[in-house]
N, C-alpha and C. Protein backbone atom coordinates (compact mmCIF):
# COMPACT_ATOMS: atom_id res chain seq x y z
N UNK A 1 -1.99 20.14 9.79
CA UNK A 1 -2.48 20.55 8.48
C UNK A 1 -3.11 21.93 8.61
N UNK A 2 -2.91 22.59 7.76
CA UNK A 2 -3.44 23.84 7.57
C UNK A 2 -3.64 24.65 5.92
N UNK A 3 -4.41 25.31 5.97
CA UNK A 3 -4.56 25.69 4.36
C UNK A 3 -4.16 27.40 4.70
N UNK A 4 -4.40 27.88 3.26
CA UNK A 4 -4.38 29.55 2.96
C UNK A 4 -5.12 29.76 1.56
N UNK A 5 -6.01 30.77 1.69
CA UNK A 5 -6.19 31.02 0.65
C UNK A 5 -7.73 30.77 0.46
N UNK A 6 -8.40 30.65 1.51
CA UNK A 6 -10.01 30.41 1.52
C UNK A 6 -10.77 31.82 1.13
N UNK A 7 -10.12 33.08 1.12
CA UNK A 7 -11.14 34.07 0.80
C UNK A 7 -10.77 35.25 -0.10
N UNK A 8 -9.90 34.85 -0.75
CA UNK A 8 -9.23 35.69 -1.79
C UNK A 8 -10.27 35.87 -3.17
N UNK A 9 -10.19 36.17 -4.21
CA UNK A 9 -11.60 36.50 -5.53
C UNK A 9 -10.86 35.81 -6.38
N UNK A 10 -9.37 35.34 -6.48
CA UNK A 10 -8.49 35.09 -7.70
C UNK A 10 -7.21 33.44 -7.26
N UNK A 11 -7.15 33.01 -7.41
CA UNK A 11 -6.11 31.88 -6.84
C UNK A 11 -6.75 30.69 -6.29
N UNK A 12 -5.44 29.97 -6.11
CA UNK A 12 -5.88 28.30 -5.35
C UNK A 12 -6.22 28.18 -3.82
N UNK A 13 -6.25 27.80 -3.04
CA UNK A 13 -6.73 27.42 -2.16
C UNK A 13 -5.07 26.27 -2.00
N UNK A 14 -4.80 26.48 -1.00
CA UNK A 14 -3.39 25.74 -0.75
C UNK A 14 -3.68 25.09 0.66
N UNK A 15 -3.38 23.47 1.02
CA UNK A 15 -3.40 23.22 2.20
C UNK A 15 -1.68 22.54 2.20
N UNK A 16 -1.00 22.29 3.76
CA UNK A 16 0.39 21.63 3.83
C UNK A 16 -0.40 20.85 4.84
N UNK A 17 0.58 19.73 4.68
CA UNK A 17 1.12 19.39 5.84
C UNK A 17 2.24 18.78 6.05
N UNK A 18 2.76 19.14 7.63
CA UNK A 18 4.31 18.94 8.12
C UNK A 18 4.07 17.92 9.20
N UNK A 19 4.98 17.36 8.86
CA UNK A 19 5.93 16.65 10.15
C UNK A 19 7.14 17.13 10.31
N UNK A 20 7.08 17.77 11.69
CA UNK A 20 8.74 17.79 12.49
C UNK A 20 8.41 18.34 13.63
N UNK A 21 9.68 17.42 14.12
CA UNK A 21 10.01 17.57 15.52
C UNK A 21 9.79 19.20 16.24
N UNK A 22 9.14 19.74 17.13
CA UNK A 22 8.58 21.21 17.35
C UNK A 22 10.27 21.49 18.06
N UNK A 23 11.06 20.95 17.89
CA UNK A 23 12.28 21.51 18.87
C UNK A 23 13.06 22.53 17.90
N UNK A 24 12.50 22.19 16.67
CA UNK A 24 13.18 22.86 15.41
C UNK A 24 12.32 23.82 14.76
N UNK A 25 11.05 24.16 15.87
CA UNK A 25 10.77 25.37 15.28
C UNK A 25 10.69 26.53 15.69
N UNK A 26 11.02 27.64 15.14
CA UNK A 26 11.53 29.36 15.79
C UNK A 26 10.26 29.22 16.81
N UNK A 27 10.48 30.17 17.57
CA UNK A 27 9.96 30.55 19.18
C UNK A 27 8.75 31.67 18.94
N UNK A 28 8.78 31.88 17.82
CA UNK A 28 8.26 33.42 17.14
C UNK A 28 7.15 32.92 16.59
N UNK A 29 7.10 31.52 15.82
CA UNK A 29 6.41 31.14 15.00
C UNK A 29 4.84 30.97 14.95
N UNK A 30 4.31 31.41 14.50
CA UNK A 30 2.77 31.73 14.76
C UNK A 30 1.82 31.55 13.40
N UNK A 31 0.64 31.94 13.57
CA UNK A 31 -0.33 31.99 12.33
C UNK A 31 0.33 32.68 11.25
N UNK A 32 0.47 31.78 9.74
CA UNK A 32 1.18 33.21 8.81
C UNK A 32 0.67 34.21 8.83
N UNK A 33 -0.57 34.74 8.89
CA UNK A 33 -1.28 35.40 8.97
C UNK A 33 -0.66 37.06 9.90
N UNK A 34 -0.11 36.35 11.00
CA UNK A 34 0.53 36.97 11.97
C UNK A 34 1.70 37.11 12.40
N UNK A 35 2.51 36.32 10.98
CA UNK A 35 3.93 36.71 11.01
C UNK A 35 4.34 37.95 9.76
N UNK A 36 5.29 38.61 9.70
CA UNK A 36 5.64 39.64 8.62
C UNK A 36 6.29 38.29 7.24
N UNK A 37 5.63 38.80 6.50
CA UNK A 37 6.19 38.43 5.12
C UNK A 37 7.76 38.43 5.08
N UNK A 38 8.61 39.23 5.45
CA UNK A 38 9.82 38.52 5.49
C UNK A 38 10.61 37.16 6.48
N UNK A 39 9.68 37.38 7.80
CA UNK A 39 10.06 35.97 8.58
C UNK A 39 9.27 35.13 8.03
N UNK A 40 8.01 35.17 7.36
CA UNK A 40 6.88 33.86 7.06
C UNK A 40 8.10 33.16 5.88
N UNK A 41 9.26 34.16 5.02
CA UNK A 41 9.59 33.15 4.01
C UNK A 41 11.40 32.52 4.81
N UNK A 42 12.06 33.11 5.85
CA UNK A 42 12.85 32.81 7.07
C UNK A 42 12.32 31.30 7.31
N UNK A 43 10.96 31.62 8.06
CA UNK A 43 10.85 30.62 8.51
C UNK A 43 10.71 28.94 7.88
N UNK A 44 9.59 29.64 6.29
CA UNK A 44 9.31 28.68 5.55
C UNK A 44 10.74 27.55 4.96
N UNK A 45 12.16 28.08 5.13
CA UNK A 45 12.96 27.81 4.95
C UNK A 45 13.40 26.78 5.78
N UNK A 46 13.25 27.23 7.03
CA UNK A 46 13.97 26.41 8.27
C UNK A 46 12.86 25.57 8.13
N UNK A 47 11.34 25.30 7.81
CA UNK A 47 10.46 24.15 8.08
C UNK A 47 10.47 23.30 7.45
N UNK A 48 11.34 24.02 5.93
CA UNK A 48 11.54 22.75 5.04
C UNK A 48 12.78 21.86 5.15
N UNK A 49 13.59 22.93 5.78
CA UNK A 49 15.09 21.94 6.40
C UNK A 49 15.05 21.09 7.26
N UNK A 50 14.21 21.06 8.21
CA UNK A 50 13.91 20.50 9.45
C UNK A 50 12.94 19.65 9.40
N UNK A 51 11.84 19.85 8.19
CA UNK A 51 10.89 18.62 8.30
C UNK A 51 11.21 17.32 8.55
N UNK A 52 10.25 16.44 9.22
CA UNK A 52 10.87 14.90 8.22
C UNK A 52 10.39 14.69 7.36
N UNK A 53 8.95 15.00 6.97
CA UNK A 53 8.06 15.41 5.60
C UNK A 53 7.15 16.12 5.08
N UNK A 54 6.70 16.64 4.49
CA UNK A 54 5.78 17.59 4.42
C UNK A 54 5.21 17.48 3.06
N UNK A 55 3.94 17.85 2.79
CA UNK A 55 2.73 17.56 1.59
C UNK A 55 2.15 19.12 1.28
N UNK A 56 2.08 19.55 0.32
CA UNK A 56 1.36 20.55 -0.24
C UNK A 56 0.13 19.95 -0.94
N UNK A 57 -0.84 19.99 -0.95
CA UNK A 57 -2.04 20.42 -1.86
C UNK A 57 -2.69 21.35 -2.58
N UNK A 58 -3.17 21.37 -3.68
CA UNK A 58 -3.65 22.81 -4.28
C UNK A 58 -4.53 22.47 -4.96
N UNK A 59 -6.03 23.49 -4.87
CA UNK A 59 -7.15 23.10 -5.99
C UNK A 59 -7.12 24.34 -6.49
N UNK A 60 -7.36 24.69 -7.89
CA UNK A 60 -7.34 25.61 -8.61
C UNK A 60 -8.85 26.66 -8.50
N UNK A 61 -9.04 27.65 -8.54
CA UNK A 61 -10.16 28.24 -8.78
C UNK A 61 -11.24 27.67 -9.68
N UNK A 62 -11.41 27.25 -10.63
CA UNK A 62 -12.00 26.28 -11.66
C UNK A 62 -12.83 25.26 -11.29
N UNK A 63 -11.93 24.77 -9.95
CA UNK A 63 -12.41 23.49 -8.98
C UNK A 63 -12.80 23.87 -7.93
N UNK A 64 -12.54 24.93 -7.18
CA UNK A 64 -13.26 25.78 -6.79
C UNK A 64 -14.67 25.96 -6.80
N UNK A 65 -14.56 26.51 -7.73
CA UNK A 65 -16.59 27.25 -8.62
C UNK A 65 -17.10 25.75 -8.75
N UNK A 66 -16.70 24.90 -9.00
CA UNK A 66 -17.53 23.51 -9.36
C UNK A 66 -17.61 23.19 -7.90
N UNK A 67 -16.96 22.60 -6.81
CA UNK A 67 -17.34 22.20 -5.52
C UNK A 67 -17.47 23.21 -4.48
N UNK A 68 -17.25 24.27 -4.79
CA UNK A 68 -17.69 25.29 -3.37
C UNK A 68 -15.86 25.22 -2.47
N UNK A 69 -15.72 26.46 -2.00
CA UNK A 69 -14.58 26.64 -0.92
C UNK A 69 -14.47 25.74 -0.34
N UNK A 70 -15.72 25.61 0.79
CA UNK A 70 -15.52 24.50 1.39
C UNK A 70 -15.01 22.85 1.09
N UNK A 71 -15.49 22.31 -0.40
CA UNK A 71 -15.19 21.17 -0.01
C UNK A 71 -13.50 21.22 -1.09
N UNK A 72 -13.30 22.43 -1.55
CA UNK A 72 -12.02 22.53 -2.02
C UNK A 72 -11.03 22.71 -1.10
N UNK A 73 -11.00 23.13 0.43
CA UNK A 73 -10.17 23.37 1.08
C UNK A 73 -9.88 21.65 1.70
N UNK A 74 -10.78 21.21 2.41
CA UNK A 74 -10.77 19.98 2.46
C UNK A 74 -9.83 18.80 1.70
N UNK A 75 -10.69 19.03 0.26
CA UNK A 75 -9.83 18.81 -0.65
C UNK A 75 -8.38 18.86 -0.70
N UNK A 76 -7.92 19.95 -0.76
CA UNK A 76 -6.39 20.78 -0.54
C UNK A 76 -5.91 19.73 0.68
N UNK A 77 -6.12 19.66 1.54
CA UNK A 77 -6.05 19.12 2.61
C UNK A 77 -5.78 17.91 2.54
N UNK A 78 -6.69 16.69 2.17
CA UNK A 78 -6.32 15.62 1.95
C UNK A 78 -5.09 15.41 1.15
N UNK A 79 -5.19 16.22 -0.06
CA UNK A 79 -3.94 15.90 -0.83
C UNK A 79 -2.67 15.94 -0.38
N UNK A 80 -2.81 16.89 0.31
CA UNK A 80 -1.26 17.30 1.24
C UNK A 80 -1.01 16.08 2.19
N UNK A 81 -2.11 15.77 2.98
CA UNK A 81 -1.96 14.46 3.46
C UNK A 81 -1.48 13.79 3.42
N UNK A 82 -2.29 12.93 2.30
CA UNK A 82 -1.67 12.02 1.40
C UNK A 82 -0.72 11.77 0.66
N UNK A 83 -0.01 13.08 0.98
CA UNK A 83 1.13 12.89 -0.19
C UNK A 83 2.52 12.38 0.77
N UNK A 84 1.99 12.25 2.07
CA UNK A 84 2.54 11.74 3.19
C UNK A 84 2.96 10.76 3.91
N UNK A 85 3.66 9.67 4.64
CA UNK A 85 3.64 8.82 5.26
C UNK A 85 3.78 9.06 6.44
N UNK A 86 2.88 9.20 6.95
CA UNK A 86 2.02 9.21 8.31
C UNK A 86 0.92 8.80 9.16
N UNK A 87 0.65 7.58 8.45
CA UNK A 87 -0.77 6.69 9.26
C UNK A 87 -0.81 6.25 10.54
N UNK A 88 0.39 6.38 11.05
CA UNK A 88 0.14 6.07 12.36
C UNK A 88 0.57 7.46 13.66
N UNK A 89 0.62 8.80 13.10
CA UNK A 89 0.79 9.93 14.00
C UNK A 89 -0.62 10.25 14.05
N UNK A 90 -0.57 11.58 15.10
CA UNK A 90 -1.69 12.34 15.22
C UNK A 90 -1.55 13.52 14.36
N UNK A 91 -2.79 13.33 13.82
CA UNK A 91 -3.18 14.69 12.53
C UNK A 91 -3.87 16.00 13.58
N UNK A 92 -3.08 16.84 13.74
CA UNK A 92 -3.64 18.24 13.98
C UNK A 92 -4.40 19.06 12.61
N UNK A 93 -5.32 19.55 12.92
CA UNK A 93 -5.72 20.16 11.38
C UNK A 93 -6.40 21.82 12.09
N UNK A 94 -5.99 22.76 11.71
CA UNK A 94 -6.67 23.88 11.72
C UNK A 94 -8.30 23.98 11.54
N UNK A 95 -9.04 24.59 12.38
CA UNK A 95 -10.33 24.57 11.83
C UNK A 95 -11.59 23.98 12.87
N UNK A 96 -12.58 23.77 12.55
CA UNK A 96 -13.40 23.14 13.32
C UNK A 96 -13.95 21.80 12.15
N UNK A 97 -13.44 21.80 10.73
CA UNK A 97 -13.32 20.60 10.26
C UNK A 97 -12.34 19.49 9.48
N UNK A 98 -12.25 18.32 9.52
CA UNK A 98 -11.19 17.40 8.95
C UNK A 98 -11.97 16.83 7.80
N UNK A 99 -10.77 17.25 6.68
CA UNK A 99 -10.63 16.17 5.73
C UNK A 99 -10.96 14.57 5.81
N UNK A 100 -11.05 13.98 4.86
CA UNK A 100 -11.53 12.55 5.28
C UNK A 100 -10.64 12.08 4.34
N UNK A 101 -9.42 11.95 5.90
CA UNK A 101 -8.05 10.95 5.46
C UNK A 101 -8.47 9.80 6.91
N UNK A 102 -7.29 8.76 6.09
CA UNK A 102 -7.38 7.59 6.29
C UNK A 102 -6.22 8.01 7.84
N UNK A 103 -7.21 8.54 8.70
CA UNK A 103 -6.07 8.13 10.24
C UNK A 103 -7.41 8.53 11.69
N UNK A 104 -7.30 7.34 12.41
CA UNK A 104 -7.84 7.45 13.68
C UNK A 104 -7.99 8.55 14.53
N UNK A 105 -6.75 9.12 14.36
CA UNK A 105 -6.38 10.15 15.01
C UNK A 105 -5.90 11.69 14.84
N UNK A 106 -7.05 12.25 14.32
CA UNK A 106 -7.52 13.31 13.64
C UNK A 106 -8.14 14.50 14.53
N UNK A 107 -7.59 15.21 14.68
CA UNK A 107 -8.19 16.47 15.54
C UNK A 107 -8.36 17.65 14.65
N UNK A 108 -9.25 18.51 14.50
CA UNK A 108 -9.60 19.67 14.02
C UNK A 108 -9.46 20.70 15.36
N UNK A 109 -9.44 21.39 15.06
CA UNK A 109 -8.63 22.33 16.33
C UNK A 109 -9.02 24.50 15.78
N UNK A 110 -9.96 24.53 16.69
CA UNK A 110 -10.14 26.32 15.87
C UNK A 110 -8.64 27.14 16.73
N UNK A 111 -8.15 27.79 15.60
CA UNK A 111 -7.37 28.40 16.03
C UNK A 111 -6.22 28.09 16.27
N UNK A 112 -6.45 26.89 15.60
CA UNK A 112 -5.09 25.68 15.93
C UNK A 112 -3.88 26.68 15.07
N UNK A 113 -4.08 27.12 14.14
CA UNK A 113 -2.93 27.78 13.80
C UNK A 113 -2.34 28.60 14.70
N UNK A 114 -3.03 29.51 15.63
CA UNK A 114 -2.39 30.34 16.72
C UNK A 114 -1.74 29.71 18.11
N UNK A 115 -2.60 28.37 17.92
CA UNK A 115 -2.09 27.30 19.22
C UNK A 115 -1.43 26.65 19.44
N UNK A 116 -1.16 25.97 18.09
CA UNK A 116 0.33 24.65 18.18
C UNK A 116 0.64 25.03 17.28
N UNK A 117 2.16 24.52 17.81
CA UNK A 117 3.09 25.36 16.76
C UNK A 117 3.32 24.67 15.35
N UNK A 118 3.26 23.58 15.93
CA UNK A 118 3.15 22.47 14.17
C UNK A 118 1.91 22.79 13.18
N UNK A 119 0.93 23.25 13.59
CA UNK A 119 -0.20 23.81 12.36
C UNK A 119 0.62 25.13 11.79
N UNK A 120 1.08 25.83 12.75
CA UNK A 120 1.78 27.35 12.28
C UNK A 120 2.44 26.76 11.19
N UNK A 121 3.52 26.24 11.47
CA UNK A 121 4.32 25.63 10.47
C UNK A 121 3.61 25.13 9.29
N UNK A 122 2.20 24.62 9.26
CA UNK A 122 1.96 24.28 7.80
C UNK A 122 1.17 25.37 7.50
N UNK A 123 0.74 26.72 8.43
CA UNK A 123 -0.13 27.39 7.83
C UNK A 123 1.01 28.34 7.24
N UNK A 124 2.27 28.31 7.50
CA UNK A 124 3.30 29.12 6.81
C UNK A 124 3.89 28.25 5.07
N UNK A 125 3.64 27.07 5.54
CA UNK A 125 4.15 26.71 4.35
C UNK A 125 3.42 26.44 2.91
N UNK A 126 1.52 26.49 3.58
CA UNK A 126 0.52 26.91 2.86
C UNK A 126 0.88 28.14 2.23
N UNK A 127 0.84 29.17 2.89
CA UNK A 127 0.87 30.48 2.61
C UNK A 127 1.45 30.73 1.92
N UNK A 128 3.15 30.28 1.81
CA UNK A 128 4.56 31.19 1.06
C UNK A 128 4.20 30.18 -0.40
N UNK A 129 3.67 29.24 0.00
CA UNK A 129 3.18 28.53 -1.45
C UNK A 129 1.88 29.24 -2.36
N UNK A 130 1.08 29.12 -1.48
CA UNK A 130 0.12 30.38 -2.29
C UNK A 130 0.80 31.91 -2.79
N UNK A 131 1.05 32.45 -1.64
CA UNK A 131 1.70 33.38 -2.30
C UNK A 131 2.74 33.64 -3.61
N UNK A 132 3.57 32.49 -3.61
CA UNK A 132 4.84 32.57 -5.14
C UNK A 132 4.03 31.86 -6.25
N UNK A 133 2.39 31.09 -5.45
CA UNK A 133 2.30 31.03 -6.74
C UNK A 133 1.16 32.18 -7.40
N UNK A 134 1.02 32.78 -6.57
CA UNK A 134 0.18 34.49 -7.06
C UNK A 134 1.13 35.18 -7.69
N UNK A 135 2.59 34.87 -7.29
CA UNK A 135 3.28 35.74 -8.09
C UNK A 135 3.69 35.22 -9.28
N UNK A 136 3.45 33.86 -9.16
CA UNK A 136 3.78 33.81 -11.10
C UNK A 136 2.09 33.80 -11.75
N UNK A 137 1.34 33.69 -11.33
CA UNK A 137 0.17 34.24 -12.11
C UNK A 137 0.48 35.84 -12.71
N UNK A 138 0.89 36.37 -11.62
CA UNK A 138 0.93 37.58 -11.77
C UNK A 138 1.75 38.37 -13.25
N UNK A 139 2.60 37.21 -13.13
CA UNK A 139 3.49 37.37 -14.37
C UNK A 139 2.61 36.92 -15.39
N UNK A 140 2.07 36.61 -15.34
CA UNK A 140 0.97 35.95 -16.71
C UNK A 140 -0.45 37.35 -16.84
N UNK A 141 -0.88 37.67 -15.55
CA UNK A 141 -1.51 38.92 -15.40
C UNK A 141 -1.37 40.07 -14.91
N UNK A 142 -0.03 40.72 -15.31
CA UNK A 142 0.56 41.63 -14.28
C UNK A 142 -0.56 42.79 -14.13
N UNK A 143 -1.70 43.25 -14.90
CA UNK A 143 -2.35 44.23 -15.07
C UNK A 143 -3.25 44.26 -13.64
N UNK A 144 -3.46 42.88 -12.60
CA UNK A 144 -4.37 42.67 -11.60
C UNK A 144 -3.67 43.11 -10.78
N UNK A 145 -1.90 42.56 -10.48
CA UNK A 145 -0.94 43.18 -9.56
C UNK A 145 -1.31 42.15 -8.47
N UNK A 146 -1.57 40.96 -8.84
CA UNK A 146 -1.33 39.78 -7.88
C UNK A 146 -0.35 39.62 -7.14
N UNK A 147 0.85 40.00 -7.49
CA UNK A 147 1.77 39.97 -6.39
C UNK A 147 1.65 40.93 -5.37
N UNK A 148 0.85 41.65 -5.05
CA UNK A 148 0.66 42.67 -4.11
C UNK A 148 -0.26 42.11 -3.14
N UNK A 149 -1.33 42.00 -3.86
CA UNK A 149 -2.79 41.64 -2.77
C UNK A 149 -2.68 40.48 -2.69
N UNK A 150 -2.19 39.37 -3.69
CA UNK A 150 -2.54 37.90 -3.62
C UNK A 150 -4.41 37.53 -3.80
N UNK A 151 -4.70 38.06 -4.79
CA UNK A 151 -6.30 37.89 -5.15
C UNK A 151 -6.76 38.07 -4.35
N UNK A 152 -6.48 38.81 -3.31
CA UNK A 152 -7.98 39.31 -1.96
C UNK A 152 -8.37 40.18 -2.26
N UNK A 153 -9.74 40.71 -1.80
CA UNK A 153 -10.49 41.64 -2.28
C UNK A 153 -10.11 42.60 -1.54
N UNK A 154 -8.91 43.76 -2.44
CA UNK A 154 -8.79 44.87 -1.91
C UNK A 154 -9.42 45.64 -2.87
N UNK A 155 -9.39 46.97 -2.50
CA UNK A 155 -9.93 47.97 -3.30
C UNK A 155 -9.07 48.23 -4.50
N UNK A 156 -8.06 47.91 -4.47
CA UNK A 156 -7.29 48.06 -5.88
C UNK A 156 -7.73 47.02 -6.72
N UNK A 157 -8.03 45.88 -6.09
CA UNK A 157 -8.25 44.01 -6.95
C UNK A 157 -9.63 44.36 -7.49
N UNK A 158 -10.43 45.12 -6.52
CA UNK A 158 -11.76 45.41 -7.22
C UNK A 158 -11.68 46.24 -8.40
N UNK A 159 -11.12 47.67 -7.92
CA UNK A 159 -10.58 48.47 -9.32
C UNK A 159 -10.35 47.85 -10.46
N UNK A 160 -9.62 46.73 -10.35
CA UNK A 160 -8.41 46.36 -11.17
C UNK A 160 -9.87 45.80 -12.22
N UNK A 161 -10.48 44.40 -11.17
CA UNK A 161 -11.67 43.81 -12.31
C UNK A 161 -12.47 44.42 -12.61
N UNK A 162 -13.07 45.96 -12.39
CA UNK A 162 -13.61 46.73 -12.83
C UNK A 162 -13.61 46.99 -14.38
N UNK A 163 -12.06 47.14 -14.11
CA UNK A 163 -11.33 47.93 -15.34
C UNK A 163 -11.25 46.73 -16.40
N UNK A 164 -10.41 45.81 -15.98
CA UNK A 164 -10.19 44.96 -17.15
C UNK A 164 -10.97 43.23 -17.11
N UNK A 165 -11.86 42.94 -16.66
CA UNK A 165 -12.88 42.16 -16.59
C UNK A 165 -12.18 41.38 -15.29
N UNK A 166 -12.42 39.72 -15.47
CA UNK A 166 -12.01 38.53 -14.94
C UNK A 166 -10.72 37.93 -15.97
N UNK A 167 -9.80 37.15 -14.95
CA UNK A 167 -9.23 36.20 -15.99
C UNK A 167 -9.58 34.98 -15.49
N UNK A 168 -8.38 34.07 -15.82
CA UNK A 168 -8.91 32.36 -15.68
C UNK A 168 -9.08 32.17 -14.50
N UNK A 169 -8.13 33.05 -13.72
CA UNK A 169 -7.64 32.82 -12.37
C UNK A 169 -8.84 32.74 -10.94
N UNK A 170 -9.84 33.77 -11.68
CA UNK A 170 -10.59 34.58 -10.92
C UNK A 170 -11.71 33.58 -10.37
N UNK A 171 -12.25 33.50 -9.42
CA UNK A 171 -13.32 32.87 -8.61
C UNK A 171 -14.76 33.29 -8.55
N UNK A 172 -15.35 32.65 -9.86
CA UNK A 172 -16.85 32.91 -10.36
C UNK A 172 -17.76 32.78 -9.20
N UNK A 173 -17.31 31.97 -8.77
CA UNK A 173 -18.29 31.36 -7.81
C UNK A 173 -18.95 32.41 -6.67
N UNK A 174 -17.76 33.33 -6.32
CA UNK A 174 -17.52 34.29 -5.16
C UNK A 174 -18.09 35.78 -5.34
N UNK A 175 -18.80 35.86 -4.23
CA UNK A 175 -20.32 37.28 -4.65
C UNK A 175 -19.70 38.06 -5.02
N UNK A 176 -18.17 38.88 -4.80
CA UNK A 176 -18.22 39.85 -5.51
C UNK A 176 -18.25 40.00 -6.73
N UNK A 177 -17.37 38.56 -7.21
CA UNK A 177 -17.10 38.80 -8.36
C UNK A 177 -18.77 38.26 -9.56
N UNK A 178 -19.21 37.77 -8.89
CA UNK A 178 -20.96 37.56 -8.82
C UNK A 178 -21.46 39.02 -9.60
N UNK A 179 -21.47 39.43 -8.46
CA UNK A 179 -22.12 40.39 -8.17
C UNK A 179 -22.02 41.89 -9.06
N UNK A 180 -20.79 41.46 -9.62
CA UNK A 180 -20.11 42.34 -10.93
C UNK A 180 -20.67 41.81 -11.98
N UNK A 181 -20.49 40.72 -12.13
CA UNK A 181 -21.05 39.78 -13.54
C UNK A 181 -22.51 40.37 -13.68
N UNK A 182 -23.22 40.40 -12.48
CA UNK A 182 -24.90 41.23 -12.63
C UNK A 182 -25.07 42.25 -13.20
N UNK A 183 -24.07 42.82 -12.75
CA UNK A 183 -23.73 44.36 -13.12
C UNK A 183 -23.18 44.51 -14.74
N UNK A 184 -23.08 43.52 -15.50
CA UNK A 184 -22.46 43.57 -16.56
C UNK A 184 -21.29 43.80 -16.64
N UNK A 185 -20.15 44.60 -15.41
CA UNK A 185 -18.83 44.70 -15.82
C UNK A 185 -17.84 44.13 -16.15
N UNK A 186 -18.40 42.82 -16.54
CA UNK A 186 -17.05 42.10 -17.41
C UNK A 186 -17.67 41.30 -18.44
């Protein structure tokens, strides 16, 4: 299990998780983080061909600001889980914490995305999911240019809410965008 999307100002918070056999996954395969955007969606392809199953989760920004990152990623997490039949494997999970799913055998693992290759695999399939779905926000807000940054706080995303406030999308909860609201700019 692995998520994406814990520190962005705008979007969901996405966790996967996969099952499959590691014989079927590229040699290359690593943290999305640390793969190029054109192999992260390569690969995301072959993980979905090859799975034997796999779970997405997603909490919205909204749900977000009401429980805090933290227990939304979690969140994300379980759902993906659960959307699973797998009670009797071992759960790898990215992180130094686990969701509270129903299995004995639960490891949290820092860095686990850079370490085993089966977290890579869900931190890629987190990712290319967060990401397409920044890009259809984007189509709903093209003026933020979500498909570029994916709601992280770049200097253009800041520009951008400068200029034309917050939308639905956006993450109240999170100091910058805090920290603007003080400021009156939106």
């Amino acid at each position: 299990i692995d998520e994406a999307g814990r520190g962005p100002l705008a979007g969901p918070v996405v966790a996967a998780s996969v099952e499959i056999d590691e014989k079927y996954l590229p040699k290359e395969i690593n943290d999305s983080k640390k793969v190029s955007e054109k192999n992260r969606n390569i690969f995301y392809e072959i993980i979905l061909q090859k799975a034997s199953q796999y779970g997405v989760g997603v909490v919205y920004s909204g749900e977000i600001d009401e429980i805090n990152i933290h227990n939304a990623t979690l969140k994300a997490m379980k759902i993906s889980y659960d959307s699973i039949a797998c009670k009797n494997c071992k759960v790898y999970i990215d992180g130094i914490f686990k969701p509270n799913i129903d299995n004995k055998e639960t490891f949290a693992i820092k860095h686990g995305d850079r370490l085993i290759p089966i977290i890579s695999a869900a931190s890629i399939i987190a990712k290319v999911t967060r990401d397409r779905i920044m890009i259809e926000i984007d189509k709903e807000f093209p003026e933020y240019n979500f498909k570029k940054h994916k709601g992280y706080p770049t200097k253009e995303h800041i520009n951008m809410i400068k200029k034309y406030g917050i939308c639905k999308y956006h993450r109240k909860s999170f100091k910058p965008i805090k920290l603007l609201w003080k400021k009156n700019l939106y």
